[in-house]
Protein backbone atom coordinates (compact mmCIF):
# COMPACT_ATOMS: atom_id res chain seq x y z
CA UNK A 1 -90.55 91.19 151.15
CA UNK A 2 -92.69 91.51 154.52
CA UNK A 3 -89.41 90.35 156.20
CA UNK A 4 -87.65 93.33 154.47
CA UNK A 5 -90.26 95.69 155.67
CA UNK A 6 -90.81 94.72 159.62
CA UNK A 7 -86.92 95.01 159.53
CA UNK A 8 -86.74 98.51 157.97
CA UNK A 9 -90.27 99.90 160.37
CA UNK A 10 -88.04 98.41 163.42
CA UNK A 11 -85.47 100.43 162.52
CA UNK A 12 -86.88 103.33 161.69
CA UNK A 13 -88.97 103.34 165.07
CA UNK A 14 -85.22 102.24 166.34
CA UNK A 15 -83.78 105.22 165.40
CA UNK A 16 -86.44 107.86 166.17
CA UNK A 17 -86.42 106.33 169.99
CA UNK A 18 -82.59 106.53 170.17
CA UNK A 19 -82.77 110.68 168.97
CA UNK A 20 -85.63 111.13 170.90
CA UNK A 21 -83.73 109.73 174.05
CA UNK A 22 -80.74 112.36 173.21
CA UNK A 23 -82.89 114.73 173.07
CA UNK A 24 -84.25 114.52 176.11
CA UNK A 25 -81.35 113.01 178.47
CA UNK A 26 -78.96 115.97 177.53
CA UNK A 27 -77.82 116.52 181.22
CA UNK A 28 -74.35 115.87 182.33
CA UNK A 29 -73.68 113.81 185.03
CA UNK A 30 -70.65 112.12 186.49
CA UNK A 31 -71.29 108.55 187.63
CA UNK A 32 -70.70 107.45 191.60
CA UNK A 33 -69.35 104.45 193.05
CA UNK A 34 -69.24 104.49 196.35
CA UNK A 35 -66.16 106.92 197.11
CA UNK A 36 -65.05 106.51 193.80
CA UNK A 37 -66.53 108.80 190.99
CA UNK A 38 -66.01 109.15 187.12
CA UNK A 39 -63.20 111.78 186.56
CA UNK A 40 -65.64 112.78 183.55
CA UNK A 41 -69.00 113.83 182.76
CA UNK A 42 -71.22 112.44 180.16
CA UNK A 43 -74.95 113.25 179.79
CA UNK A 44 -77.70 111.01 180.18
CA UNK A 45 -77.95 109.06 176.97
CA UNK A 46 -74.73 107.94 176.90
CA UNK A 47 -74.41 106.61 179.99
CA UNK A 48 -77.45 104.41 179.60
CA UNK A 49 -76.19 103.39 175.88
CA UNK A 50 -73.25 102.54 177.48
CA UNK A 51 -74.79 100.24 179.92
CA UNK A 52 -77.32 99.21 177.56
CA UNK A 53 -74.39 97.90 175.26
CA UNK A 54 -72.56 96.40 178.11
CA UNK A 55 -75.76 94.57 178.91
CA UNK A 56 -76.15 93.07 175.28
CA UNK A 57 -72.50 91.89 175.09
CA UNK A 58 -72.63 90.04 178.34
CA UNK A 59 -75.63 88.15 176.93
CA UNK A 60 -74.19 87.23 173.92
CA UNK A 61 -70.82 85.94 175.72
CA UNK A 62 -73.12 84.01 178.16
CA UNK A 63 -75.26 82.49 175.23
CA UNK A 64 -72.07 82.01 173.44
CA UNK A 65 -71.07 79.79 176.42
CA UNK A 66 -74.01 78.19 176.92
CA UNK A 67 -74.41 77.53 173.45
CA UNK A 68 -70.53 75.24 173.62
CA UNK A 69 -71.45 73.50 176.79
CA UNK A 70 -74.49 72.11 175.44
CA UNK A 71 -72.94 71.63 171.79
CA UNK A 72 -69.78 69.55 173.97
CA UNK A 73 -72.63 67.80 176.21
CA UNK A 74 -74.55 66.77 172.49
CA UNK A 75 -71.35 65.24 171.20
CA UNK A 76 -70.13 63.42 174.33
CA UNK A 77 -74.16 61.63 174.45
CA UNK A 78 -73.88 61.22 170.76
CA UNK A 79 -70.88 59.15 171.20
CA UNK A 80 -72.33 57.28 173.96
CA UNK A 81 -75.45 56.55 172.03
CA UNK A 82 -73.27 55.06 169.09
CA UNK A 83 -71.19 52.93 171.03
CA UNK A 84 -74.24 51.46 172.97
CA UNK A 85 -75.87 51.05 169.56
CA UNK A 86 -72.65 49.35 168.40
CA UNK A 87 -72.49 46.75 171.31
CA UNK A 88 -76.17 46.29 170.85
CA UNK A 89 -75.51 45.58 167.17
CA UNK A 90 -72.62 43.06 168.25
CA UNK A 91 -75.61 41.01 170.86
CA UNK A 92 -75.76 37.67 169.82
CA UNK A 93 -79.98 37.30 169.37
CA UNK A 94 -82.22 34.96 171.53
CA UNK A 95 -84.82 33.67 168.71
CA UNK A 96 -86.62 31.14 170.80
């Protein structure tokens, strides 16, 4: 239940930030590139959002391949580690 509420304040606070940031950033703006500039204006806010869910996606695609490396890297040792335990198994023993 104190899960349940944390979640619901965050997004409650989460909301009220993203209104009060549209309230604010209202002007429109067209976005520069060097020569290059947006044929299209957007204010403020949703420029940012924009970059702000560009930003999250890129981290999740980088964690997402991070996350498969290291998953193929854990299976490749893991196979390693049971063959070496199998040839250890296989050792004929010195009991002297």
């Amino acid at each position: 239940m104190k899960g349940l509420k944390s979640i619901a304040l965050f997004l409650a606070m989460a909301t009220a930030f993203l209104f009060a940031a549209l309230a604010v950033n209202q002007e429109q703006v067209a976005l520069t590139f060097a020569i290059w500039q947006t044929p299209f204006t957007l204010s403020i806010f949703w420029w940012l959002l924009g970059a702000l869910v560009i930003g999250i996606l890129l981290g999740v695609l980088y964690g997402s391949w991070l996350n498969v490396r290291y998953r193929f890297a854990n299976r490749r040792l893991r196979k390693a580690l049971a063959k070496a335990e199998q040839q250890l198994a296989h050792q004929p023993r010195d009991n002297t």
